[in-house]
N, C-alpha and C. Protein backbone atom coordinates (compact mmCIF):
# COMPACT_ATOMS: atom_id res chain seq x y z
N UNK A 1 -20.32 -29.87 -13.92
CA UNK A 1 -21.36 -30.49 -14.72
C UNK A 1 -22.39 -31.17 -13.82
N UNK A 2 -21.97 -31.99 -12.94
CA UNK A 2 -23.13 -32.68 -11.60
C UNK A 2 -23.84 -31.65 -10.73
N UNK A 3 -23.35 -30.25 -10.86
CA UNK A 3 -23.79 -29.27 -9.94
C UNK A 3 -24.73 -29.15 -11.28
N UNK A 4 -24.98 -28.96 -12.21
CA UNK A 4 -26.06 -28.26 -13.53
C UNK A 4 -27.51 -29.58 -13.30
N UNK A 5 -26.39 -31.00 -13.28
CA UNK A 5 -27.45 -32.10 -13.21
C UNK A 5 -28.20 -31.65 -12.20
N UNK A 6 -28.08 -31.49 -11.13
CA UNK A 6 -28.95 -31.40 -9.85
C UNK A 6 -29.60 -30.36 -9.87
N UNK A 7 -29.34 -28.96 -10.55
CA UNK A 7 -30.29 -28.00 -10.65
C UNK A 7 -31.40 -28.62 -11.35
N UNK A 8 -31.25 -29.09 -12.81
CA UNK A 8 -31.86 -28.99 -13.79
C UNK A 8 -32.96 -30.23 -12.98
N UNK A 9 -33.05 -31.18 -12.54
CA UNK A 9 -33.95 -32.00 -11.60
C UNK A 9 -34.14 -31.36 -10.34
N UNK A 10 -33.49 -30.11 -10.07
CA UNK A 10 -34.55 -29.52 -8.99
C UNK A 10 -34.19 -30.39 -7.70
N UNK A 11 -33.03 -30.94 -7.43
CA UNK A 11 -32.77 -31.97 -6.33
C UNK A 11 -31.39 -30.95 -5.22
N UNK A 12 -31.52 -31.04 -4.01
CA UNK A 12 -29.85 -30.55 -3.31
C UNK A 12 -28.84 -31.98 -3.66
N UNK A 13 -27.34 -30.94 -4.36
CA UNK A 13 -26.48 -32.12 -4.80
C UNK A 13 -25.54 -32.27 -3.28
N UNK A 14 -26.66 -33.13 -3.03
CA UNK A 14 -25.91 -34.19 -1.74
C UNK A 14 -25.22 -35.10 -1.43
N UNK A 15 -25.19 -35.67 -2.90
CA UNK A 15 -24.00 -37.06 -3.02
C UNK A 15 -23.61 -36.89 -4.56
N UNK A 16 -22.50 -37.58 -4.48
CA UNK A 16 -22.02 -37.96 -6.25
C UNK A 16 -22.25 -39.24 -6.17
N UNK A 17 -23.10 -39.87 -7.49
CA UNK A 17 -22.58 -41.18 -7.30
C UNK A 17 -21.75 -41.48 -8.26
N UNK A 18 -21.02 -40.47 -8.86
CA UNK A 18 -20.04 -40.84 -10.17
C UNK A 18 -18.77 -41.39 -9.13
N UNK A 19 -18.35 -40.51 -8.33
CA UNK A 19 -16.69 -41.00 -8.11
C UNK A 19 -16.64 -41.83 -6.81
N UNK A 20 -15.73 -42.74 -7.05
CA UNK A 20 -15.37 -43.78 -5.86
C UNK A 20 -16.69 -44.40 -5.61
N UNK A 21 -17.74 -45.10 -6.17
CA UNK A 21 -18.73 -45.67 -5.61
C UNK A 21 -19.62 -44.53 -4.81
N UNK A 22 -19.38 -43.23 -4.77
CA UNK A 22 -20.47 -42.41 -4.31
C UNK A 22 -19.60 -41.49 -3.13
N UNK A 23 -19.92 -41.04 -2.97
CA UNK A 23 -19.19 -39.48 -2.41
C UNK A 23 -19.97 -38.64 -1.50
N UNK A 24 -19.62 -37.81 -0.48
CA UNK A 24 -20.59 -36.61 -0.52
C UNK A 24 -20.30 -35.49 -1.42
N UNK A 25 -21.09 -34.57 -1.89
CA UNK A 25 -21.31 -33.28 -3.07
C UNK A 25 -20.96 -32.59 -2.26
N UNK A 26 -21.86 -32.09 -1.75
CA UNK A 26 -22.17 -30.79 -0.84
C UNK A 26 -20.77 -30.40 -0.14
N UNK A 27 -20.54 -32.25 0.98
CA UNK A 27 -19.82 -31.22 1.84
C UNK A 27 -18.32 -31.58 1.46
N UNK A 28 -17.81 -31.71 0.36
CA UNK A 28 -16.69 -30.88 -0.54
C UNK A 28 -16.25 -29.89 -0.55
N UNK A 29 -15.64 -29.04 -0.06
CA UNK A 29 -15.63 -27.33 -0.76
C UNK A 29 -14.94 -27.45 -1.64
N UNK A 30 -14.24 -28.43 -2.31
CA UNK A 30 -13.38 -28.21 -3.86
C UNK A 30 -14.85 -28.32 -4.96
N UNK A 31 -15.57 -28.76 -4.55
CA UNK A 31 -16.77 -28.39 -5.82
C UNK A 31 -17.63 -27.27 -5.91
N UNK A 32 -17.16 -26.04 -5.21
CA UNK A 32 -17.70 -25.21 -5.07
C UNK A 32 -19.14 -24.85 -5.29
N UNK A 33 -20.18 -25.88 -4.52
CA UNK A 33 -21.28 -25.64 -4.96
C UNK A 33 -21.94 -24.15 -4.56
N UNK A 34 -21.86 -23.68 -3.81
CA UNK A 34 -22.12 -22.23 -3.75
C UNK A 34 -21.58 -21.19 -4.21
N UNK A 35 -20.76 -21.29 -4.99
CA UNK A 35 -19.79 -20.41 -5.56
C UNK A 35 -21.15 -19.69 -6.88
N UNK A 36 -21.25 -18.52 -6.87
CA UNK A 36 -22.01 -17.98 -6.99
C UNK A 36 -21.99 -17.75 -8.73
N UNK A 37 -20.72 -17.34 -9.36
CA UNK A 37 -20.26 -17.64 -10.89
C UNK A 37 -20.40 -19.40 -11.55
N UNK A 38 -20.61 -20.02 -10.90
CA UNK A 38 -21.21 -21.71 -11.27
C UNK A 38 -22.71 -21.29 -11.57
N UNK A 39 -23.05 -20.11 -11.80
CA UNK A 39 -24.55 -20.38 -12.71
C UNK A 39 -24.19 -20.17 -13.83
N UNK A 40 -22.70 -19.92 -14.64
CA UNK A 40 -23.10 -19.90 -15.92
C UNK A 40 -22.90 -20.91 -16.44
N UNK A 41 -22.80 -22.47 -15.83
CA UNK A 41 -22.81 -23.72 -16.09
C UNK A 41 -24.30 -24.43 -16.31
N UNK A 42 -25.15 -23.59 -15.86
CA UNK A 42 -26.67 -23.70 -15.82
C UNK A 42 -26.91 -23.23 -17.33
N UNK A 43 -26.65 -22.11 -17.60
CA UNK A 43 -26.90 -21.31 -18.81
C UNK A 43 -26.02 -21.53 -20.07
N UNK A 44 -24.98 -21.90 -20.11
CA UNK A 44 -23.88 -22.14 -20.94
C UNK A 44 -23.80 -23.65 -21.41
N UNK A 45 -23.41 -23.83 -22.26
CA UNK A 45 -22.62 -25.62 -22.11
C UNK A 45 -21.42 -25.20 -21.70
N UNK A 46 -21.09 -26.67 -21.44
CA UNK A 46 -19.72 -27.03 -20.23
C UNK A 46 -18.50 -26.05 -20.90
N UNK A 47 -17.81 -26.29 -21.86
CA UNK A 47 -17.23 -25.52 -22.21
C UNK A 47 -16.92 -24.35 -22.26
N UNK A 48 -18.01 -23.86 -23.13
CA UNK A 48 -18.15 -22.45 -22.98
C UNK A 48 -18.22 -21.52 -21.59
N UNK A 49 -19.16 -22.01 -20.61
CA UNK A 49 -19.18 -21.52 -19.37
C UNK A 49 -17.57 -21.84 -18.28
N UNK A 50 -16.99 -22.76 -18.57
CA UNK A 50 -15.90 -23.00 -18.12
C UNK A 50 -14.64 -21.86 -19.21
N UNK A 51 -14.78 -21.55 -19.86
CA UNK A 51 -13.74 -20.70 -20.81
C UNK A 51 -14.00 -19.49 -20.27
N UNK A 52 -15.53 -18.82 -20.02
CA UNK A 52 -15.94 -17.93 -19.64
C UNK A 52 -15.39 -17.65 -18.55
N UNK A 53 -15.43 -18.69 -17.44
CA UNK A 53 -15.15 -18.55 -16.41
C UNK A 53 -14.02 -18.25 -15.80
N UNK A 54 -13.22 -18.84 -16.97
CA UNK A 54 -11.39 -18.50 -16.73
C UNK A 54 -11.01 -16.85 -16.98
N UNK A 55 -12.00 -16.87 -18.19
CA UNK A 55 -11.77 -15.60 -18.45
C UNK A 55 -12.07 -14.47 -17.79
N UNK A 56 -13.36 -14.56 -17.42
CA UNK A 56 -13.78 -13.80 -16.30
C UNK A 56 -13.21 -13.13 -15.26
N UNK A 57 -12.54 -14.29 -14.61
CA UNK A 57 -11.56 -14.00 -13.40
C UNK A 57 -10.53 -13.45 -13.75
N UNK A 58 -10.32 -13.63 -15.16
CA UNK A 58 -8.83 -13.02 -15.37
C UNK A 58 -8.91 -12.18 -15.97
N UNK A 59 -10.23 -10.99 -16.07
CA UNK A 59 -10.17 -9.88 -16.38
C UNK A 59 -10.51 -8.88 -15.09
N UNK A 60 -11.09 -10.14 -13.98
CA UNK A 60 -11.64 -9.23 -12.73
C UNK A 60 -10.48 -8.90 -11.64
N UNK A 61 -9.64 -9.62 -12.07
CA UNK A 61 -8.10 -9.60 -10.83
C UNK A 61 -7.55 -7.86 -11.52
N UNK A 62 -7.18 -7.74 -12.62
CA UNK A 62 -6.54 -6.57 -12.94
C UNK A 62 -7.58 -4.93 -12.49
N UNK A 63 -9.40 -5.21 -12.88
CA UNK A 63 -9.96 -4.34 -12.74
C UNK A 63 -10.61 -4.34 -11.22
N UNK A 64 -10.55 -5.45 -10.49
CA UNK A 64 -10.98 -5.03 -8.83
C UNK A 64 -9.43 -4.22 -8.49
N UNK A 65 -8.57 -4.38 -8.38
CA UNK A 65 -7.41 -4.36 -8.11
C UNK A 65 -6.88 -2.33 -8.69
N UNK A 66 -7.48 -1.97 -10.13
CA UNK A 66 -7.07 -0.90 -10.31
C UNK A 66 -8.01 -0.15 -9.26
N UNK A 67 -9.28 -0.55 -9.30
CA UNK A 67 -10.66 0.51 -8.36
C UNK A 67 -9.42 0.33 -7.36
N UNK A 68 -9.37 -0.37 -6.37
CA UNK A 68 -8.82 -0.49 -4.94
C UNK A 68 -7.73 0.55 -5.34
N UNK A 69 -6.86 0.35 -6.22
CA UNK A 69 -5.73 1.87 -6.35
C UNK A 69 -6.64 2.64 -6.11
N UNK A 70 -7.37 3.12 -7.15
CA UNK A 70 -8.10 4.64 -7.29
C UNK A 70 -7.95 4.86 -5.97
N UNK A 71 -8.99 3.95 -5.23
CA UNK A 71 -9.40 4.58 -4.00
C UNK A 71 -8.61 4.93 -2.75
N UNK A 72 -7.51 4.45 -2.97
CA UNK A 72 -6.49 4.47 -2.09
C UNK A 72 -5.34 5.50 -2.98
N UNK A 73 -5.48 6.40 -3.81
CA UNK A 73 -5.46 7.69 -3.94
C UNK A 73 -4.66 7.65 -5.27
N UNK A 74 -3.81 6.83 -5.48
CA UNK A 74 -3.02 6.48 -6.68
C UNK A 74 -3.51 6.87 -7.95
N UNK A 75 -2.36 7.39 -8.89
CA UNK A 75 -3.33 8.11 -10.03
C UNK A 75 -3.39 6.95 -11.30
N UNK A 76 -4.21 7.44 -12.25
CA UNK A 76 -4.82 6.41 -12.90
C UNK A 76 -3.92 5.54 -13.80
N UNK A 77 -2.92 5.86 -14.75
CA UNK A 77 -1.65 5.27 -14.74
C UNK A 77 -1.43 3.90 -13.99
N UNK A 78 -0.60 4.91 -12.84
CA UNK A 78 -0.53 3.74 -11.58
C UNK A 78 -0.87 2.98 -11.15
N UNK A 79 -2.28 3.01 -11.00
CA UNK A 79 -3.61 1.85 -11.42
C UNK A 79 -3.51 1.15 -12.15
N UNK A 80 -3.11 1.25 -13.12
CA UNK A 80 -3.40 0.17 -14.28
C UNK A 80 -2.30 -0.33 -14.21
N UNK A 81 -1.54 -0.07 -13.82
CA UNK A 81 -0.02 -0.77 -13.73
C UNK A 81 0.02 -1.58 -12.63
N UNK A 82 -0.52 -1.24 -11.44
CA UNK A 82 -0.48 -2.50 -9.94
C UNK A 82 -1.95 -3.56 -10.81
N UNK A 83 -3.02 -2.80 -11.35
CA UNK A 83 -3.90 -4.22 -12.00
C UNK A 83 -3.29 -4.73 -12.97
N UNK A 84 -2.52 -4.51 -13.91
CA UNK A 84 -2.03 -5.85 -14.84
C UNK A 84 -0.78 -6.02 -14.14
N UNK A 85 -0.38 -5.81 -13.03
CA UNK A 85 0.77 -6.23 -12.27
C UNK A 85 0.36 -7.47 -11.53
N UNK A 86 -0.66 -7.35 -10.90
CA UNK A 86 -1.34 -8.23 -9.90
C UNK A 86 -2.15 -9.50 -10.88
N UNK A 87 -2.71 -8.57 -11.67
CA UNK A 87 -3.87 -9.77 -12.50
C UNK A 87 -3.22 -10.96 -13.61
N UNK A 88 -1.61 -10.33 -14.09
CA UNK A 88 -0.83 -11.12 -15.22
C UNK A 88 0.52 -11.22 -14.20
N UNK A 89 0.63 -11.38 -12.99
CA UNK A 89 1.88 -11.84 -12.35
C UNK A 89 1.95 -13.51 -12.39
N UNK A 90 3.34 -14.17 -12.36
CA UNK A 90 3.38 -15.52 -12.34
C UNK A 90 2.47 -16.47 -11.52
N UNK A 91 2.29 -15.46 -9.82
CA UNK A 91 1.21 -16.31 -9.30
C UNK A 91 -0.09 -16.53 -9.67
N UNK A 92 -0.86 -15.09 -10.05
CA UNK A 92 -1.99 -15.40 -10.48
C UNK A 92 -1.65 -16.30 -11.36
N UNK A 93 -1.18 -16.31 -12.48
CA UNK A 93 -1.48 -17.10 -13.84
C UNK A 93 -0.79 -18.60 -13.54
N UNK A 94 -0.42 -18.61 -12.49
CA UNK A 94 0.01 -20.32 -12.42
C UNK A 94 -1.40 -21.07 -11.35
N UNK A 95 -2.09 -20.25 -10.83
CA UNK A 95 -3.04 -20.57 -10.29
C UNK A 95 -4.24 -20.94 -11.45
N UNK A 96 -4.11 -20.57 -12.58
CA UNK A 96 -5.27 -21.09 -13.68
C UNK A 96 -5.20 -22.72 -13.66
N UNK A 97 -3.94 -23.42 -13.43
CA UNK A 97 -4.39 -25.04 -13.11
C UNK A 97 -4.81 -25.34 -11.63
N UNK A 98 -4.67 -24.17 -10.69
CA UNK A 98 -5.47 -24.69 -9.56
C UNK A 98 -7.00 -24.12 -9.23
N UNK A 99 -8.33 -24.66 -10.24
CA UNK A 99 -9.30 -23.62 -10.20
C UNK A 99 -9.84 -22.95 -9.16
N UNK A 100 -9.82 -23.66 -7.68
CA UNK A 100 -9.99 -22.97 -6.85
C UNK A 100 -9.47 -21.87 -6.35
N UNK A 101 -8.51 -21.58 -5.90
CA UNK A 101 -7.61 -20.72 -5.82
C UNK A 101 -7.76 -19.53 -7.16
N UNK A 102 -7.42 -19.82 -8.20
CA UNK A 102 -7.71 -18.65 -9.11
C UNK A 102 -9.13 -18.40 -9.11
N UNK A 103 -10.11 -18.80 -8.52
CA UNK A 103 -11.39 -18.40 -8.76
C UNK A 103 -11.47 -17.27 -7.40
N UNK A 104 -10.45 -17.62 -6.55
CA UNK A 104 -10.59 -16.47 -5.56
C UNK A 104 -9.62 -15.18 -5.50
N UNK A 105 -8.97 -15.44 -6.58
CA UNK A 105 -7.85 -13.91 -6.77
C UNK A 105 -8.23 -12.76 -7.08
N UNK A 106 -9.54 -12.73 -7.41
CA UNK A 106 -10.10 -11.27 -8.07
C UNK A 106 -10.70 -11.12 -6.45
N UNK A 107 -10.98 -11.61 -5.39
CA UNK A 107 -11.51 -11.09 -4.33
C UNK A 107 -10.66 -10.31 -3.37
N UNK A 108 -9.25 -10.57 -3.85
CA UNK A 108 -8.20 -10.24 -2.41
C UNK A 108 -8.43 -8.77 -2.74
N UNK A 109 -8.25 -8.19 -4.18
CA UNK A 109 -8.35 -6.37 -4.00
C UNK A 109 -9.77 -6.17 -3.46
N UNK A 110 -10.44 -6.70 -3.98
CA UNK A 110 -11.91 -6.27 -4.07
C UNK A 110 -12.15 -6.43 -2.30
N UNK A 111 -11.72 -7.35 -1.76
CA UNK A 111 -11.41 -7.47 -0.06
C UNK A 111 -11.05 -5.86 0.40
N UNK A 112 -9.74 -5.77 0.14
CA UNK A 112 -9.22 -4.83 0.87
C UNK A 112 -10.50 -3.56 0.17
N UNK A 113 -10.95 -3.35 -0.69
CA UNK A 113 -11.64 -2.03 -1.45
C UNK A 113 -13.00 -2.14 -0.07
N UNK A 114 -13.61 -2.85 -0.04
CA UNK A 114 -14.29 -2.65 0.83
C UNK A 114 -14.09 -2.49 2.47
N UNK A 115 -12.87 -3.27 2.49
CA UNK A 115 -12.63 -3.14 4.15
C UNK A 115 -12.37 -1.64 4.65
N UNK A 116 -11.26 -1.51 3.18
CA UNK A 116 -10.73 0.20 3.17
C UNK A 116 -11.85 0.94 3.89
N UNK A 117 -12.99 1.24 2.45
CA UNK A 117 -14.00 2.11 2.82
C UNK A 117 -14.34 2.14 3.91
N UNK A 118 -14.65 0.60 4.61
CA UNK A 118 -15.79 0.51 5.68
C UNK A 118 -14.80 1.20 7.11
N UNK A 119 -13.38 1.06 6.76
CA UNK A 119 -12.76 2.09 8.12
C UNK A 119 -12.26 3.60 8.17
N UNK A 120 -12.59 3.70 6.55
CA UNK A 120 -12.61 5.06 6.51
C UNK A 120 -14.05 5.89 6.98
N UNK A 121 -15.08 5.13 5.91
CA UNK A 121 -16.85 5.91 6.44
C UNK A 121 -17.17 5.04 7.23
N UNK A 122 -17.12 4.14 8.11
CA UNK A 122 -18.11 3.64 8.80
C UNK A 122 -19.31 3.24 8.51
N UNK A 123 -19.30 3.00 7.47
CA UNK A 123 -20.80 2.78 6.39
C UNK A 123 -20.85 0.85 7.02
N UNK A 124 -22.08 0.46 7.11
CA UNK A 124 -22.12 -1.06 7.76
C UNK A 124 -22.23 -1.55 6.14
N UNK A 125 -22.88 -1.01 4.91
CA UNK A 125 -22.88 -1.47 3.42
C UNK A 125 -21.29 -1.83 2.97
N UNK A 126 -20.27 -1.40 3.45
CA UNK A 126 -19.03 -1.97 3.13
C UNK A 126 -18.37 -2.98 4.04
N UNK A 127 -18.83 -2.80 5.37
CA UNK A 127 -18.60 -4.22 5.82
C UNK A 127 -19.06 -5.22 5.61
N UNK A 128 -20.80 -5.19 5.21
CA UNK A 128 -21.52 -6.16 4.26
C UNK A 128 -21.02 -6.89 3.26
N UNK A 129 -20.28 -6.17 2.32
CA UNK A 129 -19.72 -6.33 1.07
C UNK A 129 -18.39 -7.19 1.62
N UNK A 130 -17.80 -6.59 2.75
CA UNK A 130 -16.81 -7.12 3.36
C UNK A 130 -16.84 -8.84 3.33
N UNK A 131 -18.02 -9.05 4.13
CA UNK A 131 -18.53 -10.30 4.63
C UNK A 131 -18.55 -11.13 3.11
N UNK A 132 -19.40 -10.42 2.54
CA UNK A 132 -19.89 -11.32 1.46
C UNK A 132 -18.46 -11.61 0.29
N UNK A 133 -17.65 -10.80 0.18
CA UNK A 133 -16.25 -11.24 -0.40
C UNK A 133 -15.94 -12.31 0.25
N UNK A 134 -15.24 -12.14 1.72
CA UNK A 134 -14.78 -12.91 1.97
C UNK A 134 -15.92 -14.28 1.75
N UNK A 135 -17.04 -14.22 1.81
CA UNK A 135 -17.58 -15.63 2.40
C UNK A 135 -17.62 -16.21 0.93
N UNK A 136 -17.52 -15.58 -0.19
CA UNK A 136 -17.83 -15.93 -1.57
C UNK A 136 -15.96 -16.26 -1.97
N UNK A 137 -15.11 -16.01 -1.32
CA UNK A 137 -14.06 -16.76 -1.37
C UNK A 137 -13.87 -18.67 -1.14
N UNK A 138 -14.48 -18.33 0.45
CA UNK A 138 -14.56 -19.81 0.50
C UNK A 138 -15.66 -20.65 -0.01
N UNK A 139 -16.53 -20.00 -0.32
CA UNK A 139 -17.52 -20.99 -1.60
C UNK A 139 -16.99 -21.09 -3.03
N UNK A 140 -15.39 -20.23 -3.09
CA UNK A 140 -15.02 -20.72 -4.72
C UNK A 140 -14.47 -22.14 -4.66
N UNK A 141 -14.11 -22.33 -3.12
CA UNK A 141 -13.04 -23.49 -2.81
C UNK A 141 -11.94 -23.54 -2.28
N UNK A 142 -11.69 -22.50 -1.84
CA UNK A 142 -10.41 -21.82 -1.69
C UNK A 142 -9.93 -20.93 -0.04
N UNK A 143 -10.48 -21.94 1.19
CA UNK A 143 -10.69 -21.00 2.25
C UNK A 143 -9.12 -20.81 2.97
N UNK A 144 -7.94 -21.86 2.40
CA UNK A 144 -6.75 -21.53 2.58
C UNK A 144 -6.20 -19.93 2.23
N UNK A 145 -6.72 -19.64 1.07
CA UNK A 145 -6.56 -18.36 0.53
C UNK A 145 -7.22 -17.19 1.34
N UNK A 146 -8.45 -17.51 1.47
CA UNK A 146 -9.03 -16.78 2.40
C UNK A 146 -8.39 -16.51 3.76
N UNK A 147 -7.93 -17.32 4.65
CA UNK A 147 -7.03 -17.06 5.62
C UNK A 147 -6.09 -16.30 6.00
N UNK A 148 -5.08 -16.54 4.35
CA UNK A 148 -3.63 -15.82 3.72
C UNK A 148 -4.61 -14.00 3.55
N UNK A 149 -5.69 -14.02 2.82
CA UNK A 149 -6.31 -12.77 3.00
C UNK A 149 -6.49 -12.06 4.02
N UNK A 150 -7.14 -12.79 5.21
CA UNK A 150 -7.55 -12.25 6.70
C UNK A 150 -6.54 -11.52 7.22
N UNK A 151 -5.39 -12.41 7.08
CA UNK A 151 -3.93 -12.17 7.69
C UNK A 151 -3.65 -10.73 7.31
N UNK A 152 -3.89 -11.22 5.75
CA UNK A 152 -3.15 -9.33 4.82
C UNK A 152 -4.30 -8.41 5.58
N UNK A 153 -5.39 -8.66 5.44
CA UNK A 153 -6.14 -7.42 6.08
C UNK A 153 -6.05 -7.23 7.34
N UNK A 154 -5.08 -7.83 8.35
CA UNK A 154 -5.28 -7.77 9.55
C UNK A 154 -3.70 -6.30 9.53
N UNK A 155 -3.10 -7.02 8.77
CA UNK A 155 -1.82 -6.29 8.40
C UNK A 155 -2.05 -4.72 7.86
N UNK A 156 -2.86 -4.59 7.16
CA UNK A 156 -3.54 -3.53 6.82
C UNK A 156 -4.45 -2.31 7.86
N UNK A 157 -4.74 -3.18 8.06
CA UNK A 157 -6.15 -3.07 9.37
C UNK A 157 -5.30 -1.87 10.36
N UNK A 158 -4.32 -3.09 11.01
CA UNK A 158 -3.48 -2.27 11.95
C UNK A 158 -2.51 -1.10 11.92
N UNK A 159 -1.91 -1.05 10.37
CA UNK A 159 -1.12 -0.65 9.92
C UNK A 159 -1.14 0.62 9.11
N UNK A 160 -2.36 0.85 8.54
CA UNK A 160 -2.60 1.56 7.67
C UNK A 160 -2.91 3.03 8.69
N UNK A 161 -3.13 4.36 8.29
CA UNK A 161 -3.50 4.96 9.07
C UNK A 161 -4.68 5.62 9.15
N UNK A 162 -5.46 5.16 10.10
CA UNK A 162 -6.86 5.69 10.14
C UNK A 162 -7.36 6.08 11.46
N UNK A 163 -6.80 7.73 11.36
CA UNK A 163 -6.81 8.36 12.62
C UNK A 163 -7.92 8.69 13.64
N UNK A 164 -9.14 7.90 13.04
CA UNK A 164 -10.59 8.09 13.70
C UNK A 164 -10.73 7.10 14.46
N UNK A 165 -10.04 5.73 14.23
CA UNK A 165 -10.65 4.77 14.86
C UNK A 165 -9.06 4.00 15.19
N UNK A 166 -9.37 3.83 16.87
CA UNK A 166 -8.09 3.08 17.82
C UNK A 166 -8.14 1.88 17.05
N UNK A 167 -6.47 1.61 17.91
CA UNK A 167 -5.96 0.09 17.28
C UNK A 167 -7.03 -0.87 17.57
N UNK A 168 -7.41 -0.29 18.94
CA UNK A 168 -7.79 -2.04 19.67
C UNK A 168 -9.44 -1.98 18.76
N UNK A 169 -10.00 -0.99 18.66
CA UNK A 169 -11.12 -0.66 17.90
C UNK A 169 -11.07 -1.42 16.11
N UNK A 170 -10.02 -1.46 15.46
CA UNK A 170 -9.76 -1.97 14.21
C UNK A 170 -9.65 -3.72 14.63
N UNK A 171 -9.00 -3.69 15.52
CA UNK A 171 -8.52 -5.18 15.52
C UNK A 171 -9.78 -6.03 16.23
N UNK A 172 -11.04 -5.05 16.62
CA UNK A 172 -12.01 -5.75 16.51
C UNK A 172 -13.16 -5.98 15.94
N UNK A 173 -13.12 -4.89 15.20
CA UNK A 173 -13.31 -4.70 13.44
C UNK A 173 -13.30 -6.19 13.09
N UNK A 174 -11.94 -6.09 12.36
CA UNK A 174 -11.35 -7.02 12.24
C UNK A 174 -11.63 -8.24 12.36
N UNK A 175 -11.88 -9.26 13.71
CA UNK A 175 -12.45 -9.92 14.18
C UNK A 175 -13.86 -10.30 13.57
N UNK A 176 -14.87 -9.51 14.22
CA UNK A 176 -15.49 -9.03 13.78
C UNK A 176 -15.86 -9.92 12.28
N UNK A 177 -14.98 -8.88 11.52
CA UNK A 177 -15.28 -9.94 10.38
C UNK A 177 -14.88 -11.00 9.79
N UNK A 178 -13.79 -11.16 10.62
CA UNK A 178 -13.61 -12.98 10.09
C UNK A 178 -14.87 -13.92 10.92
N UNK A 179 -15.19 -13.57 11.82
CA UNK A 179 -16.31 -14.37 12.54
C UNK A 179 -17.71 -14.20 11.64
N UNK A 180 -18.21 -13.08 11.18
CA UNK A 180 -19.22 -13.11 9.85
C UNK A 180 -18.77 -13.86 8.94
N UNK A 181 -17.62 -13.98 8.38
CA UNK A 181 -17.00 -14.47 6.91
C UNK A 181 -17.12 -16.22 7.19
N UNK A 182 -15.95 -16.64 8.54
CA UNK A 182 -16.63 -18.26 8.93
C UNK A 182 -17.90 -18.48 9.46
N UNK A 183 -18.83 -17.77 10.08
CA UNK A 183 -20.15 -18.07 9.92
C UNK A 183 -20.93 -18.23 8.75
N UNK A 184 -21.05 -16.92 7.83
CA UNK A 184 -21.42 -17.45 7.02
C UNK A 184 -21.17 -18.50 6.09
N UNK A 185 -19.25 -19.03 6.07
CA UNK A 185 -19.12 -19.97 5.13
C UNK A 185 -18.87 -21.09 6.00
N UNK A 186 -19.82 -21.48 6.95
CA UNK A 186 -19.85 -22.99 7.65
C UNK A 186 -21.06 -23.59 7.05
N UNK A 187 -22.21 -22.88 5.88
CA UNK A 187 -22.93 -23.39 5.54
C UNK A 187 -22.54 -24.28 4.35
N UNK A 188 -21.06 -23.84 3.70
CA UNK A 188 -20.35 -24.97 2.79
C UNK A 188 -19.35 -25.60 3.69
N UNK A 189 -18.75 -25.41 4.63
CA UNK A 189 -17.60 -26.28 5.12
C UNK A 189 -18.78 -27.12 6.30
């Protein structure tokens, strides 16, 4: 709601002065001011955009999650069974009281969907996408998660088989993009 106040006056929310006698805003990352789905708090009332928002995520964890099957060859069935596996498992859904964290669960498939591509084609548009997942993780609030992600894709990275491009070549990939992902998200931390 203090992130909508500060749009709507056109001001950067640089301080709270609601909690503890005054605060910093900004450099919080539990208030996810860059978190990119906090515009429908602009457009919505509080409620509604906050219901939306739950909901949102908890329709995007099952459907990032089936694409990433597809593409990783699994037939369509099967898909839908690892996305409402992943999107209605105990963790996701116990993460709905921790909003940060569930605001970043629909990114972990959608992570690997692009990393996939970008070491299969070499396309720099999926490492882009790469970057911008991850960095839109830690603007939900959530860069612990993001970490636990890096890790899985590093696990992946190395592991998976992608006979065009050497280990030491992936693992600096790799690199690579966790150094885009904390660059770009040192402009919220």
């Amino acid at each position: 709601q203090l992130l909508t106040d500060f749009i709507k006056v056109r001001e950067l929310p640089l301080w709270d002065p609601y909690l503890h006698g005054g605060q910093p805003y900004l450099a919080d990352i539990s208030n996810s001011v860059f978190y990119p789905l906090n515009l429908l708090f602009v457009f919505l009332p509080l409620l509604d955009a906050f219901n939306l928002n739950i909901v949102l995520h908890l329709i995007l964890c099952p459907v990032f999650t089936y694409l990433f099957s597809r593409v990783i060859g699994l037939q369509p069935i099967s898909s839908l069974i690892v996305g409402v596996a992943y999107g209605f498992c105990g963790y996701a859904l116990s993460l709905a009281n921790l909003l940060a964290g569930f605001l970043a669960m629909p990114y972990l498939p959608l992570s690997f969907l692009f990393w996939h591509l970008y070491l299969l084609e070499g396309n720099r548009k999926w490492f882009i996408m790469s970057v911008i997942v991850g960095s839109v993780r830690v603007f939900a609030g959530a860069p612990e998660i993001n970490i636990i992600s890096l890790l899985s894709l590093l696990g992946w990275t190395l592991f998976y088989p992608y006979p065009h491009t050497s280990m030491f070549r992936r693992f600096f990939l790799w690199s690579l993009l966790g150094m885009f992902i904390v660059g770009i998200a040192l402009v919220q931390l």
